[in-house]
N, C-alpha and C. Protein backbone atom coordinates (compact mmCIF):
# COMPACT_ATOMS: atom_id res chain seq x y z
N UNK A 1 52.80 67.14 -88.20
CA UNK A 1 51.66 66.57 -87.51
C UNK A 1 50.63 67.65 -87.18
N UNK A 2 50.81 68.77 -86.94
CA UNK A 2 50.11 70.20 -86.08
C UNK A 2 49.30 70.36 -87.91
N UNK A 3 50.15 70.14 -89.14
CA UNK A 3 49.24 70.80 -89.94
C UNK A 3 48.43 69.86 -90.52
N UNK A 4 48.33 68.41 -90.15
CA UNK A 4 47.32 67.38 -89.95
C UNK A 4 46.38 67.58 -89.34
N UNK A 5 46.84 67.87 -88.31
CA UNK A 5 45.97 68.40 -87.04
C UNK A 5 44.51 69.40 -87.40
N UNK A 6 45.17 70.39 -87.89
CA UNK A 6 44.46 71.60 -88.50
C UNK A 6 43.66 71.15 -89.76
N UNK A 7 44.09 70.55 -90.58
CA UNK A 7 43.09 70.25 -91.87
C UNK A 7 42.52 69.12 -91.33
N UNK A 8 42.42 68.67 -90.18
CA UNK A 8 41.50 67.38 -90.08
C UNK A 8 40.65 67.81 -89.19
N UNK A 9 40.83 68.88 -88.52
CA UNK A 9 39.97 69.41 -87.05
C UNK A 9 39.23 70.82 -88.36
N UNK A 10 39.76 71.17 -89.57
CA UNK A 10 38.98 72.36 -90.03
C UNK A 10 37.72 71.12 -91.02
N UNK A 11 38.55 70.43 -91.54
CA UNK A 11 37.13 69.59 -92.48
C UNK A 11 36.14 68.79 -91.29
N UNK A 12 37.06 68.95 -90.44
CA UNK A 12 35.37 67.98 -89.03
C UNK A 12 34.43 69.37 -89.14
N UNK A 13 34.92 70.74 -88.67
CA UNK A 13 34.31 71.86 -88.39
C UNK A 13 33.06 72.38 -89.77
N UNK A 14 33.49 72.08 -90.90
CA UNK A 14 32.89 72.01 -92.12
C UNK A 14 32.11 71.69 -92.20
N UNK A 15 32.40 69.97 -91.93
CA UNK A 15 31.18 68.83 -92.01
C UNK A 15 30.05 69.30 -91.17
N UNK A 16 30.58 69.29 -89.03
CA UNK A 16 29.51 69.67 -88.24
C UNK A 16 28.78 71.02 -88.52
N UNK A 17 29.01 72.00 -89.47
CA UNK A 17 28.81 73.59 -89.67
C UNK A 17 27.53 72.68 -90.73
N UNK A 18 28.10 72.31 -92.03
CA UNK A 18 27.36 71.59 -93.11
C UNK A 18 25.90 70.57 -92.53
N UNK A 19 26.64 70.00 -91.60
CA UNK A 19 25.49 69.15 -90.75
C UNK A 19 24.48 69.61 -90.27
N UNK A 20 23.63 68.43 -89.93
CA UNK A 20 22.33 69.00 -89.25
C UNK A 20 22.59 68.74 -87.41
N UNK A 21 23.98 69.00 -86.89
CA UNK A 21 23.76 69.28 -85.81
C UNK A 21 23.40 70.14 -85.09
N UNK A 22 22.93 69.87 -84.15
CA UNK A 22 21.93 71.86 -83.40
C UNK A 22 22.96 72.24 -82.93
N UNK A 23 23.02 73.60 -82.85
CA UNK A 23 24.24 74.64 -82.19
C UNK A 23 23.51 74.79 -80.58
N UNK A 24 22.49 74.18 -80.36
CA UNK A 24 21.64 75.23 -78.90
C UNK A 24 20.82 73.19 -78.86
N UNK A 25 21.33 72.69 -77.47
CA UNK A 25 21.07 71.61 -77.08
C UNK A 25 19.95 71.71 -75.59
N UNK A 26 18.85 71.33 -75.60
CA UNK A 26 17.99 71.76 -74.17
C UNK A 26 19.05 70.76 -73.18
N UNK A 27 18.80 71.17 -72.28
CA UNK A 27 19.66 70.66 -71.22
C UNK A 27 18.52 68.89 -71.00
N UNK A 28 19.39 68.03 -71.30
CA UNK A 28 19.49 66.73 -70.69
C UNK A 28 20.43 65.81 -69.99
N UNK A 29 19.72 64.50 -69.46
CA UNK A 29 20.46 63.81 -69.00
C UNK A 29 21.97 63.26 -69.32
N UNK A 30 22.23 63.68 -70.76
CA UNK A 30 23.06 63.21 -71.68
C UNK A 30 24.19 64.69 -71.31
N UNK A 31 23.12 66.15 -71.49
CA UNK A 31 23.65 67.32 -71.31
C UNK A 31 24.17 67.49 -69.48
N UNK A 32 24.06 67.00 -68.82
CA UNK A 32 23.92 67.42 -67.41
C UNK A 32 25.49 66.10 -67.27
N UNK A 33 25.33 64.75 -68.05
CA UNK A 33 26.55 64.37 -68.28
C UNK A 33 27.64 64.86 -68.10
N UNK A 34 27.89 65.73 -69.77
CA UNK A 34 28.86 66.67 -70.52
C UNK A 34 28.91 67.80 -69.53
N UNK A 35 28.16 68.09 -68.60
CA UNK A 35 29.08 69.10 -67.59
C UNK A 35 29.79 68.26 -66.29
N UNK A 36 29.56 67.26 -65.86
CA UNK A 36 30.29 66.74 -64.97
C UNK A 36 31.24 66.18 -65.28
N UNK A 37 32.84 66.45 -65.25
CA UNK A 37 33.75 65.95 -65.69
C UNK A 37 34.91 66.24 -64.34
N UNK A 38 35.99 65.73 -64.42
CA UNK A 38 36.87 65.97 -63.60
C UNK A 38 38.24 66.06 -64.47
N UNK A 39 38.89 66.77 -64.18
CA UNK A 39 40.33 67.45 -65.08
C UNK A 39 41.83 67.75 -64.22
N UNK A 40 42.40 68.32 -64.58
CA UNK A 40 43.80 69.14 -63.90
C UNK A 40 43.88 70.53 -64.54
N UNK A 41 44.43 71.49 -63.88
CA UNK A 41 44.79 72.54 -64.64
C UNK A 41 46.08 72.66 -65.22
N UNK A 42 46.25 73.51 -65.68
CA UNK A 42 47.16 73.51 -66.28
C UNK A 42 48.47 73.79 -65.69
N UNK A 43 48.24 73.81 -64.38
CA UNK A 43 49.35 74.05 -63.37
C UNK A 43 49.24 72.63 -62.74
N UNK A 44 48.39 72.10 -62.89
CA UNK A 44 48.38 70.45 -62.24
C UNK A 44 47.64 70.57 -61.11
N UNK A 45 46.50 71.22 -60.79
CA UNK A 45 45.44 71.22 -59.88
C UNK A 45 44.50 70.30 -60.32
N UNK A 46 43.81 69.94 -59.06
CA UNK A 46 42.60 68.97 -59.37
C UNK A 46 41.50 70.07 -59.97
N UNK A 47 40.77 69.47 -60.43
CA UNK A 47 39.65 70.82 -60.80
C UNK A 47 38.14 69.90 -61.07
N UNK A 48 37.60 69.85 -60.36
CA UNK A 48 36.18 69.56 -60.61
C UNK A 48 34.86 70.54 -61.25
N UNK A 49 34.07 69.77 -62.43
CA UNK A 49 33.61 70.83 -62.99
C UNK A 49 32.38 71.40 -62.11
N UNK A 50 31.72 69.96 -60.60
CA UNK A 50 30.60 70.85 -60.01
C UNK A 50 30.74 72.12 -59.11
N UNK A 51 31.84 72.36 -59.32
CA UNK A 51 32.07 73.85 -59.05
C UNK A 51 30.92 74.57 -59.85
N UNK A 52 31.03 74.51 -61.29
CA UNK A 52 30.18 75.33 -62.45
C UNK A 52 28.68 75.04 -62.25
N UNK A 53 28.45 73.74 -61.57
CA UNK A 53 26.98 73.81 -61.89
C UNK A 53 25.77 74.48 -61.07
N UNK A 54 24.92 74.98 -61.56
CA UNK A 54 23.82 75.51 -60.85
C UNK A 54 23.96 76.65 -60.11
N UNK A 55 25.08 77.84 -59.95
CA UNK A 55 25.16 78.59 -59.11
C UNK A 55 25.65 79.85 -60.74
N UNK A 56 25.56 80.01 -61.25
CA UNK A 56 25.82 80.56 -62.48
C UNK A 56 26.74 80.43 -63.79
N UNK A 57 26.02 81.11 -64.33
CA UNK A 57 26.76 80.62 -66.52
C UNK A 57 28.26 80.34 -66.57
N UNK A 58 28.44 79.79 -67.27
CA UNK A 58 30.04 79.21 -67.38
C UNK A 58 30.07 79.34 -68.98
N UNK A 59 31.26 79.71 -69.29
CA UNK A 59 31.87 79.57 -70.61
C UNK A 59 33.22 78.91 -70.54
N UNK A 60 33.20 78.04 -71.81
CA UNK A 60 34.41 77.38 -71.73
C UNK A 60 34.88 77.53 -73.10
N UNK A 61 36.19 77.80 -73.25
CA UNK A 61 36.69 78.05 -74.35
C UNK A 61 37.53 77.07 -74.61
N UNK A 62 37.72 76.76 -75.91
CA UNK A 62 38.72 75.80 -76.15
C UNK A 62 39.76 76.29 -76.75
N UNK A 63 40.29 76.50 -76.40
CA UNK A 63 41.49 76.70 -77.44
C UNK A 63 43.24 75.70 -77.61
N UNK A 64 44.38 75.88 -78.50
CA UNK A 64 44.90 75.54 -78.58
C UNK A 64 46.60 76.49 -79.00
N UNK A 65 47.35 75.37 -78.29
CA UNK A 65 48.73 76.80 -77.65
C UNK A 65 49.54 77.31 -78.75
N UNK A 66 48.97 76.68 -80.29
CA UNK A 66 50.03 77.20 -81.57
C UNK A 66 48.79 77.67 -82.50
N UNK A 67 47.84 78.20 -81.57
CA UNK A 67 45.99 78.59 -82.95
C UNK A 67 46.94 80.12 -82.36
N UNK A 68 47.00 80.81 -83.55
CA UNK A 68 47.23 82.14 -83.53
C UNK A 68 46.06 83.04 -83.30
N UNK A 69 44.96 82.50 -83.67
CA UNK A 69 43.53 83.27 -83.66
C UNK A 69 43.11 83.54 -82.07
N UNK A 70 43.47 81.92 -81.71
CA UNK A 70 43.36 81.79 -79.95
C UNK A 70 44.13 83.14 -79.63
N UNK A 71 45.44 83.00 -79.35
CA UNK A 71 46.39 84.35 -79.02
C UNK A 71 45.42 85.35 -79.19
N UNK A 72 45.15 85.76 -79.97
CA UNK A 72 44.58 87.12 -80.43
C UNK A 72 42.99 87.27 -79.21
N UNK A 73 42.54 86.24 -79.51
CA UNK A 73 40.85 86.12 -78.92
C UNK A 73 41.75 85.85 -77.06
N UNK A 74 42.63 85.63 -77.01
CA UNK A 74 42.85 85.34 -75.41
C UNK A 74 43.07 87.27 -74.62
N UNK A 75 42.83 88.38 -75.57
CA UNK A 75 42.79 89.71 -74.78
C UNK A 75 41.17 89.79 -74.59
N UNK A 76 40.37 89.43 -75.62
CA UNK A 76 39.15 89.47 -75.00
C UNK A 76 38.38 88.73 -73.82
N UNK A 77 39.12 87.51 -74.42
CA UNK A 77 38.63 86.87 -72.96
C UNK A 77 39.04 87.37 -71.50
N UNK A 78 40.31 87.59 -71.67
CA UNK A 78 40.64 88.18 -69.96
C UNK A 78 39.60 89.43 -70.02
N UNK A 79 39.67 90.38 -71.12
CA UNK A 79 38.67 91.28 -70.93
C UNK A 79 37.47 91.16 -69.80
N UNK A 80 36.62 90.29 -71.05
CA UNK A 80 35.49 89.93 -70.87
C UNK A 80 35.22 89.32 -68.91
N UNK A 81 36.59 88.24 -69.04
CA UNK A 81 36.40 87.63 -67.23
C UNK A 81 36.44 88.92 -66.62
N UNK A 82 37.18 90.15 -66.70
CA UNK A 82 37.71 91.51 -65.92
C UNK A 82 35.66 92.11 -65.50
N UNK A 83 35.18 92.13 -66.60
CA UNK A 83 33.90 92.26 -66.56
C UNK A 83 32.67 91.63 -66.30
N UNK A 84 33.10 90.55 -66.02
CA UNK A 84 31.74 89.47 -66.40
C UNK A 84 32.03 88.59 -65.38
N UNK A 85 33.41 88.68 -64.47
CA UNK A 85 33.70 87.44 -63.91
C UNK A 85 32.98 86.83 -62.40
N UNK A 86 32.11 88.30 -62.22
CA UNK A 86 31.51 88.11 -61.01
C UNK A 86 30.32 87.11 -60.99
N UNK A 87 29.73 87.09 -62.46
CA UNK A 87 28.58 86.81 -62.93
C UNK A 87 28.67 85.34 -63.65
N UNK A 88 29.83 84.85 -64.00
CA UNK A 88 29.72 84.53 -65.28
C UNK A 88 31.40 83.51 -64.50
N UNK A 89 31.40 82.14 -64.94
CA UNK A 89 32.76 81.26 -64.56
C UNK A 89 33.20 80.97 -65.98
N UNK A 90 34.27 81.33 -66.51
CA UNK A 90 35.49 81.19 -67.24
C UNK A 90 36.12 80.23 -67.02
N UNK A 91 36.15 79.85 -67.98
CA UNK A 91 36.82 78.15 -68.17
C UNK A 91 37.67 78.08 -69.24
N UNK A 92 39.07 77.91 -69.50
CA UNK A 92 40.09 77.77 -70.82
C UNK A 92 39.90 75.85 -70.70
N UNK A 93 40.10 75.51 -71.90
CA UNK A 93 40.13 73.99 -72.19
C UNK A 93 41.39 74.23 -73.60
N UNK A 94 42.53 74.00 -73.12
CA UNK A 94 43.60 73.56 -73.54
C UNK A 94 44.14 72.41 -73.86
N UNK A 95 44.33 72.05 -75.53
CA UNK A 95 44.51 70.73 -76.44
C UNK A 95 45.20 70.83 -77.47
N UNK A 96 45.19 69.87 -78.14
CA UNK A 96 46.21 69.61 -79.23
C UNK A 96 47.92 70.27 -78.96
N UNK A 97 48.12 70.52 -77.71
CA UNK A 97 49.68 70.38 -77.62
C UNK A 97 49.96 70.06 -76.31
N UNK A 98 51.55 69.85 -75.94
CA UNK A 98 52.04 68.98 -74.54
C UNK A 98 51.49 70.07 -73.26
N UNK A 99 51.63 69.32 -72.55
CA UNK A 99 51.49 70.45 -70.91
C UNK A 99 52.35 71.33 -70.65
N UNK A 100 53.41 71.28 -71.37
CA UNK A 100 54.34 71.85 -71.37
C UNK A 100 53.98 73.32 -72.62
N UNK A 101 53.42 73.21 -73.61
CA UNK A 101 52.72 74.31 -74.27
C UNK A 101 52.01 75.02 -73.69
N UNK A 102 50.64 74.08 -73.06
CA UNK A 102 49.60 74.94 -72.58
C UNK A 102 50.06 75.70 -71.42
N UNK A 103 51.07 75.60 -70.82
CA UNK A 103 51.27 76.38 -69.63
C UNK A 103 52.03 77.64 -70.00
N UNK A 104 52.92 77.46 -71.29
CA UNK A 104 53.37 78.57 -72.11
C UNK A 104 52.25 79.24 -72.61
N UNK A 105 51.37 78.81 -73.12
CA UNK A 105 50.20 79.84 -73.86
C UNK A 105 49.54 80.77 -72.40
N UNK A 106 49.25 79.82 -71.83
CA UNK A 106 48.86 80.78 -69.90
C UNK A 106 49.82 81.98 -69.75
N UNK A 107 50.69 81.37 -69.88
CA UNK A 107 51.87 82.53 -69.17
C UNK A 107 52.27 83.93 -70.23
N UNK A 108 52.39 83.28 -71.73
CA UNK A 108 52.37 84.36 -72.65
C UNK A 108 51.11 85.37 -72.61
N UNK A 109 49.87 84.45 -72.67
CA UNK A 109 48.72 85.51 -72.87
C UNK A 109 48.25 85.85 -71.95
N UNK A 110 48.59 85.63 -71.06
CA UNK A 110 47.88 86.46 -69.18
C UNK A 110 46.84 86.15 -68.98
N UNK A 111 46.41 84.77 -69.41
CA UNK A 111 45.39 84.16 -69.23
C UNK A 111 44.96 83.53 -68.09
N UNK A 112 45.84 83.91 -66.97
CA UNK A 112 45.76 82.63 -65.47
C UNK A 112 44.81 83.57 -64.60
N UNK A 113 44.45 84.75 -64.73
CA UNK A 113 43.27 85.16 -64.06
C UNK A 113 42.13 84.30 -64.34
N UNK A 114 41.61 83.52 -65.08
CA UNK A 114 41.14 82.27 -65.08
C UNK A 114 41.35 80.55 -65.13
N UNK A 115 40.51 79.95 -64.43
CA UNK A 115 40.84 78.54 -64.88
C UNK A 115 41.18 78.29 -66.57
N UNK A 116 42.36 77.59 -66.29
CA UNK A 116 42.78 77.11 -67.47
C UNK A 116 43.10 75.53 -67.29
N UNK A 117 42.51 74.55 -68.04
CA UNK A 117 42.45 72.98 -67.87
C UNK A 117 43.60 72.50 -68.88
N UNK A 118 44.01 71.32 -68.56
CA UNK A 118 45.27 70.52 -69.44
C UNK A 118 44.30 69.60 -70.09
N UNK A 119 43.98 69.54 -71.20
CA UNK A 119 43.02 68.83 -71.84
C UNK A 119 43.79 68.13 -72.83
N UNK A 120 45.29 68.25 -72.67
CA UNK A 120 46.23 67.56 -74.03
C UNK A 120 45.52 66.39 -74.55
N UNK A 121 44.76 65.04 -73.34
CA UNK A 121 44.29 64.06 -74.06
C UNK A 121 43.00 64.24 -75.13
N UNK A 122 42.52 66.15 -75.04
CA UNK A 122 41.41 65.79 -75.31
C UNK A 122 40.19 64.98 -75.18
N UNK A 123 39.31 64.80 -73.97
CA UNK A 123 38.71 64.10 -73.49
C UNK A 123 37.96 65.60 -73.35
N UNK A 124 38.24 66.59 -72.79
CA UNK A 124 37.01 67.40 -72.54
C UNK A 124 36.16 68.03 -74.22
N UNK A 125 37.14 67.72 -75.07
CA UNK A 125 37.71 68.24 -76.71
C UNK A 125 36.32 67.06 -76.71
N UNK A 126 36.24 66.00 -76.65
CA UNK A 126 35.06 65.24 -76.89
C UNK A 126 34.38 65.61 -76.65
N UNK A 127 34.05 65.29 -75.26
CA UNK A 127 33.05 65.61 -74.31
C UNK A 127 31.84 66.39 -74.85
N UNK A 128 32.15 67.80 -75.50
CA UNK A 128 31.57 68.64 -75.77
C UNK A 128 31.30 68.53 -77.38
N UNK A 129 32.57 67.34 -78.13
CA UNK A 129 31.99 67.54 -79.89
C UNK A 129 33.14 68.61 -79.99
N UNK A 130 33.74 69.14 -79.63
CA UNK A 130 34.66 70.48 -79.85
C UNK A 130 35.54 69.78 -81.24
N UNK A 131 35.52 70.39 -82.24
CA UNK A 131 36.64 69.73 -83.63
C UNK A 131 37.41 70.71 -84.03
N UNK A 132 37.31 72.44 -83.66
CA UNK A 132 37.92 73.16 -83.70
C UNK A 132 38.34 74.05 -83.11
N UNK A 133 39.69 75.10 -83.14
CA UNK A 133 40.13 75.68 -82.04
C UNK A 133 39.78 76.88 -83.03
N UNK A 134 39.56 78.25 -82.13
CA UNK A 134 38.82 78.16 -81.26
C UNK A 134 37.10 78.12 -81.27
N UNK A 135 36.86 77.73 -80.07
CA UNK A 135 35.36 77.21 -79.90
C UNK A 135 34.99 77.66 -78.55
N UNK A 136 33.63 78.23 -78.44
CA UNK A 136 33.23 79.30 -76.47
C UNK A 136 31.82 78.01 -76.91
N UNK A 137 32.16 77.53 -75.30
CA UNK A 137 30.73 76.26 -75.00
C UNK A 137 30.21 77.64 -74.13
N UNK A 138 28.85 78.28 -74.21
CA UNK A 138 28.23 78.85 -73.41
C UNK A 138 27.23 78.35 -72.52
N UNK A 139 27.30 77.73 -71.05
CA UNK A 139 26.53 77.40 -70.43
C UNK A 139 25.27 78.02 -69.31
N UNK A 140 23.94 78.39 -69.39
CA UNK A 140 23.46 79.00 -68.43
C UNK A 140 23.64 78.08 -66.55
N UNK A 141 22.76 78.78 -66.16
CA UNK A 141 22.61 78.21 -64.59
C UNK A 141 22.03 77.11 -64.93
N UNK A 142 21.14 77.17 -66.16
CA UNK A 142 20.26 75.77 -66.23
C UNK A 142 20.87 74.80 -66.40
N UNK A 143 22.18 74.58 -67.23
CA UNK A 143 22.60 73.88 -67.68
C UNK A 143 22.33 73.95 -69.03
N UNK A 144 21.37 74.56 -70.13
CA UNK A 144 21.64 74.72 -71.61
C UNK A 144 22.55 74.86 -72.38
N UNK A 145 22.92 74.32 -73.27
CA UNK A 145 24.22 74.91 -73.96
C UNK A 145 24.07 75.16 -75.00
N UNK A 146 24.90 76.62 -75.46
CA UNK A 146 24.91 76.84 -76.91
C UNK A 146 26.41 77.36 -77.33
N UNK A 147 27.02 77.14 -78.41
CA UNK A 147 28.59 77.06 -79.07
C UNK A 147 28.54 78.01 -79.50
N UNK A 148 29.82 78.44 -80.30
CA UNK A 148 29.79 79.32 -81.02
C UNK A 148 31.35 78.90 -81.83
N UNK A 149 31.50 78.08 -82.91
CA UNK A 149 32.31 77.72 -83.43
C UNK A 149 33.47 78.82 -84.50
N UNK A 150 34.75 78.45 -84.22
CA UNK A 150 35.12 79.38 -84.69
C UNK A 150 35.55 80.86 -84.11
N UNK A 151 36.49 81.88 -85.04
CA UNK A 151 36.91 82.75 -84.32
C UNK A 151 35.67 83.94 -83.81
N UNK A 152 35.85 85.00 -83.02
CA UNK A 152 35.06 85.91 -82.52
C UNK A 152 35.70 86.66 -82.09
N UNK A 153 35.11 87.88 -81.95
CA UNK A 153 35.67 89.37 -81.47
C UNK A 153 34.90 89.36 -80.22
N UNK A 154 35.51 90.67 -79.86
CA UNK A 154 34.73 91.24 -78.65
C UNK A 154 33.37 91.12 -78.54
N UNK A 155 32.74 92.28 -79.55
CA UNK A 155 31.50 92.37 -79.71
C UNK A 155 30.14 91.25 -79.68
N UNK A 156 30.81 90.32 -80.55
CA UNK A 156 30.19 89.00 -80.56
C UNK A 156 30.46 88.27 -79.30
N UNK A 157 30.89 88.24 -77.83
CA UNK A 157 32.00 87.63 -76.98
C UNK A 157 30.83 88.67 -76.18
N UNK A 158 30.87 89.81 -76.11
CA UNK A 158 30.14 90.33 -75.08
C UNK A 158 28.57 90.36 -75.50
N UNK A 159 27.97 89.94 -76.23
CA UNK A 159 26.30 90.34 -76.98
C UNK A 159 26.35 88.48 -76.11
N UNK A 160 27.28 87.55 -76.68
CA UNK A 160 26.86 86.59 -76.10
C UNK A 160 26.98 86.19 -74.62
N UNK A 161 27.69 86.89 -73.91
CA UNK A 161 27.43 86.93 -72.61
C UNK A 161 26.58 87.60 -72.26
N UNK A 162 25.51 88.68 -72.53
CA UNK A 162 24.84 89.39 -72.09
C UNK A 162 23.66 88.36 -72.08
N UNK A 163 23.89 87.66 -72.97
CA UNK A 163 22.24 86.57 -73.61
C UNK A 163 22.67 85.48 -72.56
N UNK A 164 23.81 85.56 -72.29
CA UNK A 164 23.92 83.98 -71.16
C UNK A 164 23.29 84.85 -69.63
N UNK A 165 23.58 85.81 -69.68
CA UNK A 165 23.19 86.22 -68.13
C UNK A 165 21.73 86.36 -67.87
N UNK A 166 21.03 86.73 -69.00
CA UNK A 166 19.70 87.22 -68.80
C UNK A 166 19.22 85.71 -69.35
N UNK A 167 19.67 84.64 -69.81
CA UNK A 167 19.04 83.50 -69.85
C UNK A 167 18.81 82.81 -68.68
């Protein structure tokens, strides 16, 4: 099922890459939507997203607890929160496996210095259009959003936080 999963979430990623969808959405009513959501973490906390809004940039990452690429990209991210976290709210969005995974992927990759969400139903995986793991939703104070589909390094991870802060 997981390698269903993967060839049906990589040919969506294809299509939307192939498509004429915009990567960089102006913030609307539709956008101001897609940030109000309500969730659990991955420890089973309530977690409301107007925490994130209007008081500074949020990134949300999606990832998933058997994407090996995730593993790898989850040292930059703690990185990056170690640096950025004063400035900048970190958000994990955890899917395509049980609650019982995503709390293993937390605990393996030392990822609980940030919010990490139980998104198993995928509903936040909508929300945003997300079709592949991994995927960073970059949000300013304004509420704008721009993606960045696919894997990333550091370099690319910190050039795009620098552009979320000064946006």
């Amino acid at each position: 099922m997981r390698t269903h999963i993967s060839v049906t979430s990589a040919l969506l990623a294809t299509l939307l890459l192939l498509g004429n969808a915009p990567a960089t959405a102006a913030p609307s009513k539709s956008t101001v939507t897609k940030l109000t959501f309500n969730s659990k973490t991955v420890e089973g906390k309530k977690f409301s997203s107007k925490v994130l809004l209007g008081k500074k940039p949020s990134v949300l990452w999606f990832w998933a607890p058997w994407c090996a690429i995730c593993h790898n990209e989850s040292v930059n991210m703690i990185e990056a929160e170690k640096i950025y976290g004063e400035r900048v709210n970190f958000v994990g969005v955890g899917a395509l496996g049980a609650p019982a995974e995503l709390r293993e992927f937390v605990a393996d990759t030392g990822t609980s210095s940030f919010v990490n969400l139980d998104d198993s139903k995928g509903k936040i995986w909508n929300r945003f259009g997300v079709v592949i793991q991994p995927t960073l939703v970059f949000i300013n104070a304004k509420g704008k959003i721009t993606r960045h589909i696919g894997p990333s390094d550091n370099e690319l991870l910190i050039s795009k936080l620098d552009k979320l802060i000064a946006s």
